[in-house]
Protein backbone atom coordinates (compact mmCIF):
# COMPACT_ATOMS: atom_id res chain seq x y z
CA UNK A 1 18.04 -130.29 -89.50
CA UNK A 2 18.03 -132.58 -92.77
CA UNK A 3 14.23 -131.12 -93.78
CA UNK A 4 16.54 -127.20 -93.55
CA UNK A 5 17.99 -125.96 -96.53
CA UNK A 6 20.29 -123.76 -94.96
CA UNK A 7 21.85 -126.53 -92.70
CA UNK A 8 22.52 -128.77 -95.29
CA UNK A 9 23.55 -125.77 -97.46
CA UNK A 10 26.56 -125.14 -94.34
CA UNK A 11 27.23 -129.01 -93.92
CA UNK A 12 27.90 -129.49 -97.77
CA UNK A 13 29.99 -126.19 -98.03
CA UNK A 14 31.84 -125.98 -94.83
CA UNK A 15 35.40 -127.46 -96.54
CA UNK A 16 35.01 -123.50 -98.65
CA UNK A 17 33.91 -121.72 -95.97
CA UNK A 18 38.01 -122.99 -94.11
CA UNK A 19 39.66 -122.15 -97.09
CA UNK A 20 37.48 -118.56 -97.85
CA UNK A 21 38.73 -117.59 -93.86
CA UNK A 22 42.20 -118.51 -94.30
CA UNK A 23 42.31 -116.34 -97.75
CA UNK A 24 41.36 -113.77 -96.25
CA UNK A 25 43.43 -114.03 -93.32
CA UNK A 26 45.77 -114.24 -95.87
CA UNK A 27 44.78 -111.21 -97.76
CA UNK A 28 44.25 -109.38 -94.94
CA UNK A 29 47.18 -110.06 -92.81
CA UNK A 30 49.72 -111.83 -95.20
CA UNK A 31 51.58 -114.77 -93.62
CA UNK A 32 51.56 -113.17 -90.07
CA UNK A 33 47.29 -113.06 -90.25
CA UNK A 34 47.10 -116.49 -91.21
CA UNK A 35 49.64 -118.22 -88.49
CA UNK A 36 48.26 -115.69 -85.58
CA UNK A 37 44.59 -116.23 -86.97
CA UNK A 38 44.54 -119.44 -88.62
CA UNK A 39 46.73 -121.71 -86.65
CA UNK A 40 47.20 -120.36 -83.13
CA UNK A 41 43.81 -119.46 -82.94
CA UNK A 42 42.86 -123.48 -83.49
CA UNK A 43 45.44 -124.80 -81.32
CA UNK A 44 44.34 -121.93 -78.55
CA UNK A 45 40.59 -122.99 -78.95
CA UNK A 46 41.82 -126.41 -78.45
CA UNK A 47 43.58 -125.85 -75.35
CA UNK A 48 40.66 -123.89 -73.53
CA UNK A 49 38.12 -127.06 -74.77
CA UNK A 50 40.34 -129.22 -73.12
CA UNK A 51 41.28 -127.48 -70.32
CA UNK A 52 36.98 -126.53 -69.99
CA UNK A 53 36.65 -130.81 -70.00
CA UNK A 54 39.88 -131.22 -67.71
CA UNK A 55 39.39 -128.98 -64.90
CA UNK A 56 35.19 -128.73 -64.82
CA UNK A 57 35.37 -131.85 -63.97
CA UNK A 58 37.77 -131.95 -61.55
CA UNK A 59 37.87 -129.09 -59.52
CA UNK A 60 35.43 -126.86 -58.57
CA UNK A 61 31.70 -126.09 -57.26
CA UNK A 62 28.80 -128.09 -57.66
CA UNK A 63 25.66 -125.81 -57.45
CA UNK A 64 23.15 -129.43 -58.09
CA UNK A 65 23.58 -132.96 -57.31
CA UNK A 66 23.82 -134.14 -60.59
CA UNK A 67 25.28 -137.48 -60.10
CA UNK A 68 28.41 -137.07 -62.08
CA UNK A 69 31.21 -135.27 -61.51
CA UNK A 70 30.82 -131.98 -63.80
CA UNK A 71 31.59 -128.79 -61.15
CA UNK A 72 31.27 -125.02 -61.89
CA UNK A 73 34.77 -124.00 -62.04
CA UNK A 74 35.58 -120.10 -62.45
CA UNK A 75 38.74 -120.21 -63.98
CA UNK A 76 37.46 -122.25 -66.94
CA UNK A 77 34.49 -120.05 -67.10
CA UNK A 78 36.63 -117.28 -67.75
CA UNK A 79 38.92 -118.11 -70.07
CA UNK A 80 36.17 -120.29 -72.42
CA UNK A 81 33.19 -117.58 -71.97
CA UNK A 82 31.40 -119.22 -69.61
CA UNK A 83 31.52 -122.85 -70.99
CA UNK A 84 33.71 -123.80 -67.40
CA UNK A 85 30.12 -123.86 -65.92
CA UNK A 86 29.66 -127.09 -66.71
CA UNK A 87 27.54 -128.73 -63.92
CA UNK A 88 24.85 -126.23 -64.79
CA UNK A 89 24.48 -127.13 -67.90
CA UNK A 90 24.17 -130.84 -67.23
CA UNK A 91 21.34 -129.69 -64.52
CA UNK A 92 19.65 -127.65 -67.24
CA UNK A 93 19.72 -130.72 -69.89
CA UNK A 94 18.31 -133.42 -66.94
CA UNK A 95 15.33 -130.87 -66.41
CA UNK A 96 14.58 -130.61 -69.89
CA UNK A 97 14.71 -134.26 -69.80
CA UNK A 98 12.78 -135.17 -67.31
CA UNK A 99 10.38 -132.60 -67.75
CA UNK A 100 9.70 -134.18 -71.01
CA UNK A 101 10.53 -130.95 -73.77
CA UNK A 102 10.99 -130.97 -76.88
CA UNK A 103 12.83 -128.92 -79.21
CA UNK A 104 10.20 -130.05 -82.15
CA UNK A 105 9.59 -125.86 -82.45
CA UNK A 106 13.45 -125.49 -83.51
CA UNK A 107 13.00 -127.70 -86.22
């Protein structure tokens, strides 16, 4: 992503791109926008990411033998978006692996 102008553009701007979002919360919403949008928004994202690594790990169904202990679990599914589907996604990533992919076509 180094050779991509518009990646390194994001990387090297992404402190202005926080403060132009909590401006306009700001602007937009006055001191109510920016706590409900700005800082319960980060610590609820925070929860659900932790909760998804918690309890996908823990509890659950595990559609592959995958050899570690990531499970499909519903609950975290729904409240992240689908993310709770964990073991899936660990399945999909040791088929691309073994299958020898590569991304080079992305980059």
């Amino acid at each position: 992503m180094e050779s991509q102008a518009w990646y390194r553009w994001i990387r090297d701007t992404y402190p202005w791109h926080v403060v132009a979002q909590l401006v306009a919360l700001f602007a937009f919403g006055g001191l109510g926008g920016l706590v409900w949008g700005g800082a319960l928004r980060l610590v609820w994202v925070y929860h659900i990411t932790w909760f998804v690594n918690s309890a996908s790990h823990c509890w659950g169904s595990q559609s592959y033998n995958t050899g570690d202990l990531s499970r499909n679990n519903w609950c975290a599914a729904r409240s992240s978006i689908s993310r709770g589907s964990c073991g899936n996604g660990y399945m999909l990533l040791a088929e691309m692996q073994s299958a020898r992919t590569t991304c080079a076509h992305y980059a």
